[in-house]
N, C-alpha and C. Protein backbone atom coordinates (compact mmCIF):
# COMPACT_ATOMS: atom_id res chain seq x y z
N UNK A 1 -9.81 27.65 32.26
CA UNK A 1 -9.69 28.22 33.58
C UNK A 1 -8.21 28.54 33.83
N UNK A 2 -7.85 29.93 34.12
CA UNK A 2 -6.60 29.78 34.28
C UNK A 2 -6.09 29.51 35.56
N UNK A 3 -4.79 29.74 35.66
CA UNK A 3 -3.79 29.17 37.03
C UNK A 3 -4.48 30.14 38.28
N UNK A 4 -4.55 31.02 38.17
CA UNK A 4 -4.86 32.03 39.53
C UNK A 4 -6.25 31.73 40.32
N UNK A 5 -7.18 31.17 39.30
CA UNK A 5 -8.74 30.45 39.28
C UNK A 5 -8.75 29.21 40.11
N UNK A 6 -7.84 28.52 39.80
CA UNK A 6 -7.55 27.10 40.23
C UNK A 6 -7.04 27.32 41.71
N UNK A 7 -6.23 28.22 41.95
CA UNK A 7 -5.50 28.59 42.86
C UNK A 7 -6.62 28.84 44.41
N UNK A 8 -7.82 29.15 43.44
CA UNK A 8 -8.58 29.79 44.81
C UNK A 8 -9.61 28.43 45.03
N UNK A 9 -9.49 27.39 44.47
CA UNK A 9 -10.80 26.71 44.57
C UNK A 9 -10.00 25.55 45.53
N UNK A 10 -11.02 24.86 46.32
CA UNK A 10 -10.56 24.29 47.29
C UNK A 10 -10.15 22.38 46.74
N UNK A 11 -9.53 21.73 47.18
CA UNK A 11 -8.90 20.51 47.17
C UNK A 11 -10.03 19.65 46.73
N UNK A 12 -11.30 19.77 47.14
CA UNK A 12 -12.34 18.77 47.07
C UNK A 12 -13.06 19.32 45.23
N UNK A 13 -12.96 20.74 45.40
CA UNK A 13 -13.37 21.18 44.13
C UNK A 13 -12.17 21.05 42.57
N UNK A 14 -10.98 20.81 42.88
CA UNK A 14 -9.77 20.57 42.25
C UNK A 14 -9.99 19.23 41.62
N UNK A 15 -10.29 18.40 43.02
CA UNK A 15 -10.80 16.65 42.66
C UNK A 15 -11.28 16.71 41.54
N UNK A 16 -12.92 17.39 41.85
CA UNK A 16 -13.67 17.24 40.37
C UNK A 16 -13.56 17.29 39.52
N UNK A 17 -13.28 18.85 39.12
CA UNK A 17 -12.89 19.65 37.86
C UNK A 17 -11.75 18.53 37.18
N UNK A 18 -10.63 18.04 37.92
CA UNK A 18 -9.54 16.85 37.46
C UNK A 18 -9.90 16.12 36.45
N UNK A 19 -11.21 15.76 36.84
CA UNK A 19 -11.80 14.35 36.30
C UNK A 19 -11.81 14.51 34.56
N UNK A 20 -11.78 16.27 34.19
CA UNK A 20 -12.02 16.47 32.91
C UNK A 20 -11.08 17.69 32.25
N UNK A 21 -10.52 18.06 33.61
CA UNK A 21 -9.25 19.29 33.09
C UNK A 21 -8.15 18.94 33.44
N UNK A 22 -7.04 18.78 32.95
CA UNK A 22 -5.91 18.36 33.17
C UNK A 22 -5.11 20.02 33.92
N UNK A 23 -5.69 21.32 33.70
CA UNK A 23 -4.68 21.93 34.40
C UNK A 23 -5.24 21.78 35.70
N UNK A 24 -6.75 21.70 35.89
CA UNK A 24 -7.14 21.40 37.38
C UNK A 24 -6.35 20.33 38.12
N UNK A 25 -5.97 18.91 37.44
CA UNK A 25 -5.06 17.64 37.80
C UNK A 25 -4.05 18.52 38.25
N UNK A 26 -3.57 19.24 37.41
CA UNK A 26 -1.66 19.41 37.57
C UNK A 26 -1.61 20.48 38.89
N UNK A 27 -2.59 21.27 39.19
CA UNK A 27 -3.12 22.27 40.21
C UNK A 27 -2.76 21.70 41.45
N UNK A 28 -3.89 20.28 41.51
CA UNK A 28 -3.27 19.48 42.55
C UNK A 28 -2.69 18.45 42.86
N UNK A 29 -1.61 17.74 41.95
CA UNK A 29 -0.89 17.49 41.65
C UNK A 29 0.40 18.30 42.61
N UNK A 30 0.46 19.59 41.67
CA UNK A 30 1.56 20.98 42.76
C UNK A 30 1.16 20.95 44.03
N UNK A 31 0.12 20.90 44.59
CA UNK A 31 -0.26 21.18 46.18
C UNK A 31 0.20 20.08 46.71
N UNK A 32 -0.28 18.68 46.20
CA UNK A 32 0.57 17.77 47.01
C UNK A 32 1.86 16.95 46.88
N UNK A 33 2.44 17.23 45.86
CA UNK A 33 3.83 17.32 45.35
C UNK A 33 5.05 17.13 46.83
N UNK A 34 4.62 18.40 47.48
CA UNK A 34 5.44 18.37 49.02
C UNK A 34 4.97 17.52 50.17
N UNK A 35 3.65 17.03 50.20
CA UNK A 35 3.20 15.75 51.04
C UNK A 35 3.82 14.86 50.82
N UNK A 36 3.74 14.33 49.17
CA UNK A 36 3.98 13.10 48.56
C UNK A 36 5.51 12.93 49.21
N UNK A 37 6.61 14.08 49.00
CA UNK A 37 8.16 14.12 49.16
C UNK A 37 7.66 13.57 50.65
N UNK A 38 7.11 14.56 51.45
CA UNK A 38 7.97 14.35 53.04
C UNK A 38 7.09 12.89 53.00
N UNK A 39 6.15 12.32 52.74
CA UNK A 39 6.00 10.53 53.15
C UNK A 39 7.35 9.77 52.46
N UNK A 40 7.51 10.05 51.37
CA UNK A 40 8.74 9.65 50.37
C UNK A 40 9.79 9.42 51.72
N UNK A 41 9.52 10.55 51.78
CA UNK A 41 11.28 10.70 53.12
C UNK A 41 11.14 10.17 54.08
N UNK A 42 10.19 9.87 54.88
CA UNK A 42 9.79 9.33 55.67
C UNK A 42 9.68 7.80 55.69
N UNK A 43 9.45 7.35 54.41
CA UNK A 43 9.00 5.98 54.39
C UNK A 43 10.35 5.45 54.04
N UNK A 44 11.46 6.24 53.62
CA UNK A 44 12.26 5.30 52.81
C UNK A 44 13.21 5.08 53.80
N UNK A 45 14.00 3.96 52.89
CA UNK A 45 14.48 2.97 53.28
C UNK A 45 16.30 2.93 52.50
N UNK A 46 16.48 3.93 52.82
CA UNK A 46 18.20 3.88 51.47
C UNK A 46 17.77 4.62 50.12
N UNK A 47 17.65 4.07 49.52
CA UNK A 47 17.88 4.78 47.63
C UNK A 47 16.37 5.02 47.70
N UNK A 48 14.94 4.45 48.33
CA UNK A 48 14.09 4.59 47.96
C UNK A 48 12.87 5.38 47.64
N UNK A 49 13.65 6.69 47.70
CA UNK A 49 13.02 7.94 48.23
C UNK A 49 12.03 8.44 46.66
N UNK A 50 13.15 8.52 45.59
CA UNK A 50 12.32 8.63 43.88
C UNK A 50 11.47 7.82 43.74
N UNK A 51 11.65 6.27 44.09
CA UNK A 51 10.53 5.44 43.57
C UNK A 51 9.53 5.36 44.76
N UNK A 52 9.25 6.03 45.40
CA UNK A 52 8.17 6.34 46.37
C UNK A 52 7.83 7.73 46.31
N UNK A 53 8.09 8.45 45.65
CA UNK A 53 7.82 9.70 44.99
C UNK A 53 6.91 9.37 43.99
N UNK A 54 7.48 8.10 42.96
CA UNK A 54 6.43 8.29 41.76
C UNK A 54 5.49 7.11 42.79
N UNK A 55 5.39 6.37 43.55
CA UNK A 55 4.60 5.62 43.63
C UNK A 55 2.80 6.65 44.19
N UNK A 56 3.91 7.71 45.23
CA UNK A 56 2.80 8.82 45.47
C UNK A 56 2.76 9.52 44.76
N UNK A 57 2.84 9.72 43.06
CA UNK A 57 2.35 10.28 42.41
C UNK A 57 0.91 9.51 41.50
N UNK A 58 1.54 8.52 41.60
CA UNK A 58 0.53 7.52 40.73
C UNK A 58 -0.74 7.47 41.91
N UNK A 59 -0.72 7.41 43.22
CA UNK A 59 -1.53 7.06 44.45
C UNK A 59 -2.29 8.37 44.23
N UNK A 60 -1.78 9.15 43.79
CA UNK A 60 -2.73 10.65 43.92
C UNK A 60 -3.63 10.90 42.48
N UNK A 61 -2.98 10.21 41.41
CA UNK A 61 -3.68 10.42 39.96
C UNK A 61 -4.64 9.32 40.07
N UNK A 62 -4.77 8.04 40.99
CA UNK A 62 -5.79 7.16 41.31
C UNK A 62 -6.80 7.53 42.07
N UNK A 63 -6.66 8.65 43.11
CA UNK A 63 -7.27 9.20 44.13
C UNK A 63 -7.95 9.86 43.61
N UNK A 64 -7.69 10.65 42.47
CA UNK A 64 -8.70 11.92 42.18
C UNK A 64 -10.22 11.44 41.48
N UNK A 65 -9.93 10.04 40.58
CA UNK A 65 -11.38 9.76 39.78
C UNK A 65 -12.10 9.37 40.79
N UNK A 66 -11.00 8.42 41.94
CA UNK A 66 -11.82 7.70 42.97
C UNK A 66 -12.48 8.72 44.18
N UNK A 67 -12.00 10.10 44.58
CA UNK A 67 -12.56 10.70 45.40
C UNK A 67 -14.15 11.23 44.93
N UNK A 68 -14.87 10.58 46.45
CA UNK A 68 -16.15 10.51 46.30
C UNK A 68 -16.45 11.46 47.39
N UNK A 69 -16.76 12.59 47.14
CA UNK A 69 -17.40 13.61 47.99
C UNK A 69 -18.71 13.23 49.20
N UNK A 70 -19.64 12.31 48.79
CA UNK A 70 -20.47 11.78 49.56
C UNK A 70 -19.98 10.90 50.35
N UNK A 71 -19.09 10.18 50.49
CA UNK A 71 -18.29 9.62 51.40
C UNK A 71 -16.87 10.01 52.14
N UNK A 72 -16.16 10.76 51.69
CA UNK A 72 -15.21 11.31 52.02
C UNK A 72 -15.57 12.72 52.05
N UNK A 73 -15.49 13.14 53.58
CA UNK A 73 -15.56 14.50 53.54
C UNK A 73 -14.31 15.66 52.84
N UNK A 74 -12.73 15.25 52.95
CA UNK A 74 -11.94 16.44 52.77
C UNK A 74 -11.15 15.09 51.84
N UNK A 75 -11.16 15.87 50.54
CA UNK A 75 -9.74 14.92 49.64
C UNK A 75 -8.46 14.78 50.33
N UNK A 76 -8.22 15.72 50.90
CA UNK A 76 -6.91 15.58 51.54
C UNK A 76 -6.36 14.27 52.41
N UNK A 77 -7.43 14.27 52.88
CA UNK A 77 -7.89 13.14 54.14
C UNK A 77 -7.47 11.52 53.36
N UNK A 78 -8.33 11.89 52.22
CA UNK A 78 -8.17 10.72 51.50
C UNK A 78 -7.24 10.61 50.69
N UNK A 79 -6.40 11.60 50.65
CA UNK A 79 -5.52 11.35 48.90
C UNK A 79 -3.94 10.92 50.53
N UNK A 80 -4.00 11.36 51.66
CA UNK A 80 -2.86 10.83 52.16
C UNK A 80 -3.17 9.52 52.58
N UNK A 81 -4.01 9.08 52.94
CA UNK A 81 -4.43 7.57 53.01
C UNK A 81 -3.69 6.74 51.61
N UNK A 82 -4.18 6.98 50.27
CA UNK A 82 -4.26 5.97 49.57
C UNK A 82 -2.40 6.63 49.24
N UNK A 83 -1.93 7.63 49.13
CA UNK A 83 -0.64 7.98 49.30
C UNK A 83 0.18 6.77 49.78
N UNK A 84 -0.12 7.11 51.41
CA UNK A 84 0.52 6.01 52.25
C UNK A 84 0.14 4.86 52.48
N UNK A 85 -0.43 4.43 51.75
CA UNK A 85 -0.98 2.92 51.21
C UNK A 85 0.16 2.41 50.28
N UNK A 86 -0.38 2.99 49.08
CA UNK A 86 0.78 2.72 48.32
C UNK A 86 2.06 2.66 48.17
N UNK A 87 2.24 3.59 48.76
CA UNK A 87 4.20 3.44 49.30
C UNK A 87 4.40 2.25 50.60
N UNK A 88 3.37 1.95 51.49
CA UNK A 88 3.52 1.07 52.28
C UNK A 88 4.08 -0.29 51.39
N UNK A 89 2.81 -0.38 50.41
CA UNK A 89 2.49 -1.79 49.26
C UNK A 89 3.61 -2.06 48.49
N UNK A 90 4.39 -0.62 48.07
CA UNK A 90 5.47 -0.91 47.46
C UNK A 90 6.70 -1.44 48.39
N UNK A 91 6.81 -0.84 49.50
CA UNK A 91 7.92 -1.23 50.69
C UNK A 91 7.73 -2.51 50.89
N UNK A 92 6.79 -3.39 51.02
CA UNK A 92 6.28 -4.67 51.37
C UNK A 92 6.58 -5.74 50.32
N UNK A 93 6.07 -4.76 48.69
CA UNK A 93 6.85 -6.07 48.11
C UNK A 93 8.31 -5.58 47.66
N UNK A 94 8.97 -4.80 48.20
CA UNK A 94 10.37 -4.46 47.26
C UNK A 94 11.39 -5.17 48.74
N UNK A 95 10.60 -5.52 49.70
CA UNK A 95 11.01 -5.83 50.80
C UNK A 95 10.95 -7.89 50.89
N UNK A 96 9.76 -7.85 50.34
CA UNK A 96 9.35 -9.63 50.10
C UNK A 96 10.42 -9.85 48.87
N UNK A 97 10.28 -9.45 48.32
CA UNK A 97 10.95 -9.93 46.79
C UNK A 97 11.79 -8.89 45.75
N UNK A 98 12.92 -8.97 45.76
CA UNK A 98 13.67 -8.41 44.20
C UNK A 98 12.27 -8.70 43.11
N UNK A 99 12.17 -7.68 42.56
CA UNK A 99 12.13 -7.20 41.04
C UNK A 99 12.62 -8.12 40.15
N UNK A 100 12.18 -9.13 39.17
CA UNK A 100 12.62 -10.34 38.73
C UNK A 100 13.88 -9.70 38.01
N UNK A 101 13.91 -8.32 37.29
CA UNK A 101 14.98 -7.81 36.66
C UNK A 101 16.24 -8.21 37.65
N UNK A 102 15.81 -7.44 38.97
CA UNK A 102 17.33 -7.17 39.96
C UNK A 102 17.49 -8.34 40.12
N UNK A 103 16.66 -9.76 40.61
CA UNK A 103 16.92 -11.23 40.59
C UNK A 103 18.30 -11.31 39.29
N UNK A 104 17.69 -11.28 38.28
CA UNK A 104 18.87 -11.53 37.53
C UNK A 104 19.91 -11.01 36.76
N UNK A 105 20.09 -9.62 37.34
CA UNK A 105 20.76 -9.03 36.90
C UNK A 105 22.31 -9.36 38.38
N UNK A 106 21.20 -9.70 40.08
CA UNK A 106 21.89 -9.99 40.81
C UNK A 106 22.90 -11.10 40.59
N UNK A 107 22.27 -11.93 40.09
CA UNK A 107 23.03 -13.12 39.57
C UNK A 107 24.15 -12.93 38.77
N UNK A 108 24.01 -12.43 37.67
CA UNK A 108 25.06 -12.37 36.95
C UNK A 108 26.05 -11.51 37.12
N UNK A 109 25.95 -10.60 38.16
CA UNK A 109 27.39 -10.04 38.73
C UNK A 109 27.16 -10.94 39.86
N UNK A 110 26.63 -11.70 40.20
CA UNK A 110 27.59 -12.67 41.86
C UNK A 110 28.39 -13.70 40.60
N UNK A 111 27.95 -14.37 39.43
CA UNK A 111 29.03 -15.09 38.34
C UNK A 111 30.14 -13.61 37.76
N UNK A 112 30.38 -12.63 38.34
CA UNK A 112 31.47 -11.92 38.01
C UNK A 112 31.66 -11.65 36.46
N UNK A 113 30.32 -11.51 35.88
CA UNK A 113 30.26 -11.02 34.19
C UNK A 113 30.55 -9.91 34.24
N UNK A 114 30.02 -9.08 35.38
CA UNK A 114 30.14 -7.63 35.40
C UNK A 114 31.25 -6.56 35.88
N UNK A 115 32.64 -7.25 35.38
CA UNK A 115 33.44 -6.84 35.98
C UNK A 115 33.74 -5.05 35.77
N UNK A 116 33.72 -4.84 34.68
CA UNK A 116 33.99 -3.33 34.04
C UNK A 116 32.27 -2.30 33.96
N UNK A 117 31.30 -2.41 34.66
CA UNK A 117 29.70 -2.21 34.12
C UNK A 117 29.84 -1.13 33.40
N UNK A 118 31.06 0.20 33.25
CA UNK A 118 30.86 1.01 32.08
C UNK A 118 31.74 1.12 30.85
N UNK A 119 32.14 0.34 30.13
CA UNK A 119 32.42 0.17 29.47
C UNK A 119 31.16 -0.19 28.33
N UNK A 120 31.38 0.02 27.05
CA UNK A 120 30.14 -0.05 25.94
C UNK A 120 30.00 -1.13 25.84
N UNK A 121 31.05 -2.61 25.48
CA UNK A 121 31.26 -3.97 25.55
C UNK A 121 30.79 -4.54 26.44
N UNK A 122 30.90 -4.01 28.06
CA UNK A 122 30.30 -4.65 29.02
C UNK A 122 28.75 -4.18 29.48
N UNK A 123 28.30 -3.22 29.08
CA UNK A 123 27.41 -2.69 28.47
C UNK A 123 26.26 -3.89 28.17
N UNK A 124 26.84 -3.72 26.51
CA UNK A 124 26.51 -4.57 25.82
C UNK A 124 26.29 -6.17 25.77
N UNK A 125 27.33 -6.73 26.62
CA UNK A 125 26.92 -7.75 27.25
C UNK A 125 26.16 -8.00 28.06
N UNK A 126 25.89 -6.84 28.66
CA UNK A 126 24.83 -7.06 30.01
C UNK A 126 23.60 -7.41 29.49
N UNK A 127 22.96 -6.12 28.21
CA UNK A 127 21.92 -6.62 27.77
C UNK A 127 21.64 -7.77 27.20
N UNK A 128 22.51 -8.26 26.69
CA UNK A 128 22.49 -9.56 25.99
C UNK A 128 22.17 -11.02 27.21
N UNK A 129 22.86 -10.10 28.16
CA UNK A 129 22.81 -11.52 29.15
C UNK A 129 21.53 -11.65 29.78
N UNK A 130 20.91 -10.17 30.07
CA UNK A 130 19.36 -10.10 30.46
C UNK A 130 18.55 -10.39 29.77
N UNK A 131 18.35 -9.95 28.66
CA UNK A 131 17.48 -10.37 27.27
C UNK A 131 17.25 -12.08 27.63
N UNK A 132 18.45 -12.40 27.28
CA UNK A 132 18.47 -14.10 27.31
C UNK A 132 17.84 -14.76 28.26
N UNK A 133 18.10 -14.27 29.81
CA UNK A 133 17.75 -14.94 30.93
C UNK A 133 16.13 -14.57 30.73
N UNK A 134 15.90 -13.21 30.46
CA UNK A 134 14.48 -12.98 30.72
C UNK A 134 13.52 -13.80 29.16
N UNK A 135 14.12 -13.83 28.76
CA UNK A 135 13.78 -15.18 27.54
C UNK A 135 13.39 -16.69 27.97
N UNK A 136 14.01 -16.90 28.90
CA UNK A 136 14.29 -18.17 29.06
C UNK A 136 13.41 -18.41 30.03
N UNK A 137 13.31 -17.21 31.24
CA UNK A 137 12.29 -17.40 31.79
C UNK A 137 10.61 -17.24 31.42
N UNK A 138 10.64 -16.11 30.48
CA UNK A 138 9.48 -16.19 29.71
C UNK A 138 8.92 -17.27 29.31
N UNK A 139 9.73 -17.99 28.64
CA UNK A 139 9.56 -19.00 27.86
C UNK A 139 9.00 -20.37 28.79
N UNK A 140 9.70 -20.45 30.42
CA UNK A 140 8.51 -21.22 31.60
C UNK A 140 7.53 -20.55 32.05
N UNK A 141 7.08 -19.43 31.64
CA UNK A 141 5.46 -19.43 32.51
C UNK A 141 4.58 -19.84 31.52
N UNK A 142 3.50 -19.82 32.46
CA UNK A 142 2.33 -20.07 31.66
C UNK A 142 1.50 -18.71 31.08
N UNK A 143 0.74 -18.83 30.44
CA UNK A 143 -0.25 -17.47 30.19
C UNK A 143 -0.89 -16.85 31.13
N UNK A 144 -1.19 -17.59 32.20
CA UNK A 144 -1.97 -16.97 33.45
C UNK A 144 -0.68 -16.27 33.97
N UNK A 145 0.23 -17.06 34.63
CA UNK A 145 1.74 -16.36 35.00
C UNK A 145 2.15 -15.39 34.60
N UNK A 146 2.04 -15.10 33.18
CA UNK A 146 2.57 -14.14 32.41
C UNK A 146 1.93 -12.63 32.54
N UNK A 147 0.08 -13.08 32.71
CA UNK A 147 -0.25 -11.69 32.48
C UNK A 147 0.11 -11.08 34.03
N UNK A 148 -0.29 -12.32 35.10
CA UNK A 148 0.07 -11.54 36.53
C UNK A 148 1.26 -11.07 36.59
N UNK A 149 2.80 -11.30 36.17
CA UNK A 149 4.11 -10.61 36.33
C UNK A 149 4.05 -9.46 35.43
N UNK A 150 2.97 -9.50 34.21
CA UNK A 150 2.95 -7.91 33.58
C UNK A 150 2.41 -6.95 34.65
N UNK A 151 1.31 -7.62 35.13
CA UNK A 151 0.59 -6.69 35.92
C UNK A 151 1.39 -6.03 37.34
N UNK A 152 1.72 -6.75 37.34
CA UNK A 152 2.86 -6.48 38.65
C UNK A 152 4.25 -5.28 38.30
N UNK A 153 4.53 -6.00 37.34
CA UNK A 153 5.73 -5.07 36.80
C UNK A 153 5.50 -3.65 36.45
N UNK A 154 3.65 -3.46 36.02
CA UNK A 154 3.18 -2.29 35.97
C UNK A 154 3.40 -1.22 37.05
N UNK A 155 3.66 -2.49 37.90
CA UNK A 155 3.38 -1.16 39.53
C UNK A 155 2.27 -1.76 40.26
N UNK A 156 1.15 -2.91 40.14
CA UNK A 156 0.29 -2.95 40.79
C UNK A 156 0.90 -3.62 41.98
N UNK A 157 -0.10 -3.71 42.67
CA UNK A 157 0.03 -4.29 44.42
C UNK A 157 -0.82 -5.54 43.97
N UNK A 158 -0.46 -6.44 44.96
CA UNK A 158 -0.99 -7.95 44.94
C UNK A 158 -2.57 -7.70 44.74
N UNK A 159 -3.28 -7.13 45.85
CA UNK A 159 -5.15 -6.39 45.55
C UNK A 159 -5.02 -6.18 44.45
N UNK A 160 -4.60 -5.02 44.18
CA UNK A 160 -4.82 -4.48 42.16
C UNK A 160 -4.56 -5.53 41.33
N UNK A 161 -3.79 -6.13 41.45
CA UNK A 161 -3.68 -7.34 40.11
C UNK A 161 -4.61 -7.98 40.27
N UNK A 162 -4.91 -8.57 41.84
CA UNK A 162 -5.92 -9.75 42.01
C UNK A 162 -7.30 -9.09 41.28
N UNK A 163 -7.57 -7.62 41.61
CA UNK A 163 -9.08 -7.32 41.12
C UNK A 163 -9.10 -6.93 39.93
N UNK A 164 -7.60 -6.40 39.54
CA UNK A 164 -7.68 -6.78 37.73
C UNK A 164 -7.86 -7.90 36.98
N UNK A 165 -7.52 -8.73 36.96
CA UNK A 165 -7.41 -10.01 37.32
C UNK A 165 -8.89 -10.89 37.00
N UNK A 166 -8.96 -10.96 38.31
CA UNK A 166 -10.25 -11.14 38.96
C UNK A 166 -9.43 -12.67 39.39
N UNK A 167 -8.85 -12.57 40.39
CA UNK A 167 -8.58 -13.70 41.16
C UNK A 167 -8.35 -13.17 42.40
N UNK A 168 -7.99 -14.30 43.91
CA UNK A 168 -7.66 -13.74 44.88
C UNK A 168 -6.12 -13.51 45.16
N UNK A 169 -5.94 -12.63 45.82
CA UNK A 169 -5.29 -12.28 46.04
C UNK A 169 -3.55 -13.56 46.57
N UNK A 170 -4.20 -14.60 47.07
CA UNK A 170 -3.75 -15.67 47.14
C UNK A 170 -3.10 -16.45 45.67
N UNK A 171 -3.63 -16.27 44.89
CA UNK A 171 -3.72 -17.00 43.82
C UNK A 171 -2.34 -16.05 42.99
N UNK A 172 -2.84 -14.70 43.35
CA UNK A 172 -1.69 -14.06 42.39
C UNK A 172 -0.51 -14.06 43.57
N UNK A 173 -0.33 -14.13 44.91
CA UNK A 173 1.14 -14.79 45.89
C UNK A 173 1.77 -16.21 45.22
N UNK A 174 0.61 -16.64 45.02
CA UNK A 174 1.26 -18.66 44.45
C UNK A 174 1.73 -18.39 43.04
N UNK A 175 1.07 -17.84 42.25
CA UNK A 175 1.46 -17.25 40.70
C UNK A 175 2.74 -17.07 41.00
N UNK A 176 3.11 -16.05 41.82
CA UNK A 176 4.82 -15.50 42.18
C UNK A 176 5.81 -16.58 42.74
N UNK A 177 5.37 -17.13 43.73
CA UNK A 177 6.62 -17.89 43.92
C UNK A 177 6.50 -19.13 42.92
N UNK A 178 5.79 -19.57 42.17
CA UNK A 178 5.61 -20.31 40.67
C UNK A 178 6.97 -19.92 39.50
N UNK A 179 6.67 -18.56 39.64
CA UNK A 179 7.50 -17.35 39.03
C UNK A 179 8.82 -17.43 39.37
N UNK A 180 9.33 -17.03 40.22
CA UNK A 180 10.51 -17.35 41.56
C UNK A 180 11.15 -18.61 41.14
N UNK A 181 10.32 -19.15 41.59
CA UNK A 181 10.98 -20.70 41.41
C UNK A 181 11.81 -21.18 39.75
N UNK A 182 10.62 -20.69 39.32
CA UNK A 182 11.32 -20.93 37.18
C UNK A 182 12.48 -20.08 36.95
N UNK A 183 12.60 -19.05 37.73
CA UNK A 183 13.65 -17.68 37.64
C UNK A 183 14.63 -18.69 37.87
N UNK A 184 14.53 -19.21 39.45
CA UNK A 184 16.06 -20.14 40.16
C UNK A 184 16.40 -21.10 39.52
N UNK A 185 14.98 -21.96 39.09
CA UNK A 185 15.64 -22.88 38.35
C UNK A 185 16.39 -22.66 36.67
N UNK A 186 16.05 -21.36 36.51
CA UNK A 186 16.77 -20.93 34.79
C UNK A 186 17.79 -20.44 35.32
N UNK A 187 18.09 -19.75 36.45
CA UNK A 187 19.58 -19.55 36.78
C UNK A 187 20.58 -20.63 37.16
N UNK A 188 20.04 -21.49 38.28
CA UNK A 188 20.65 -22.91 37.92
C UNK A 188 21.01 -23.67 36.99
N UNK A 189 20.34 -23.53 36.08
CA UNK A 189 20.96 -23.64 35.29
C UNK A 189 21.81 -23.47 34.13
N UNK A 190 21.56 -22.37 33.98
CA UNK A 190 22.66 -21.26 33.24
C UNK A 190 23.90 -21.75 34.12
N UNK A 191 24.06 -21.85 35.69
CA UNK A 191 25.45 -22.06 36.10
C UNK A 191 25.58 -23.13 36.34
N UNK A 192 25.09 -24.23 35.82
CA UNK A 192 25.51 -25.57 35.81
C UNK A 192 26.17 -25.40 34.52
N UNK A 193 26.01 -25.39 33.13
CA UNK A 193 26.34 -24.87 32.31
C UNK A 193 27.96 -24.52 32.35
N UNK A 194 27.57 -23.33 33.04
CA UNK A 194 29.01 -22.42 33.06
C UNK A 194 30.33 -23.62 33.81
N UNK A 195 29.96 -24.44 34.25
CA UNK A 195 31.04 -24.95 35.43
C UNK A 195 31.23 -26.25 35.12
């Protein structure tokens, strides 16, 4: 089907066709491209405007298998819902909690490792210093712990992991500050260490 074809068929008929044509996806994909931006702009918060761009990109490539014509009358309706869902979900946890990366990457420039960050040496140390920490913390979770911080790190929201999962939603909050806690205590001690 080419581009000019796609062009004339309506949002709910785009949905479908998606499910098995990728230029139909990318069709509407382009149409809501400029929704996704102005919630982006709208929702953010400082720097957060790109990573709420892709978060409403991913919210719209979830929307399309899930739009159900017998229940949802207009995709549109529904693809800005789960849009602004998701960028909400992401604001909520980038707002509850650093990113275990920024946790310790925060750390080790408040210990002043990072004095020069572009230089190749300091660079190079950085990774070395992250590698390690994220080693160390690896090395305290458990297997249940582990798969929920993959799942998370994927991009999911506390719901999505929990129903990936198959736990409640509760269970994968306690998982995290479990998580949290092994982070502080491997940084504690790294700077007991140092001193």
């Amino acid at each position: 089907m080419s581009d000019p074809e796609l062009d004339l068929r309506s949002d709910e008929e785009l949905a479908q066709l998606a499910r098995t044509s990728v230029e139909a996806e990318g069709a509407l994909l382009s149409r809501y491209l400029r929704l996704i931006r102005y919630y982006a702009g709208r929702f953010a918060q400082g720097g957060d405007v790109d990573d709420l761009v892709q978060e409403g990109l991913i919210a719209l490539l979830q929307a399309i298998p899930e739009f159900d014509p017998a229940r949802e009358k207009h995709f549109s309706a529904f693809a800005q819902v789960c849009i602004c869902n998701r960028m909400r979900s992401f604001l909520r946890r980038e707002r509850n909690a650093a990113s275990p990366a920024e946790d310790l990457l925060e750390e080790l420039e408040a210990r002043g490792e990072f004095v020069d960050p572009d230089t190749p040496e300091s660079i190079l140390l950085e990774r070395e210093a992250f590698r390690d920490a994220c080693l160390q913390v690896m090395a305290q979770l458990s297997d249940r712990e582990w798969r929920i911080l993959q799942v998370l790190l994927d991009g999911a929201s506390y719901q999505d992991a929990a129903g990936k999962l198959g736990v409640s939603v509760k269970s994968i909050d306690n998982a995290m500050q479990r998580i949290r806690r092994k982070m502080r205590a491997v940084r504690g001690a790294d700077h007991s260490e140092q001193t």
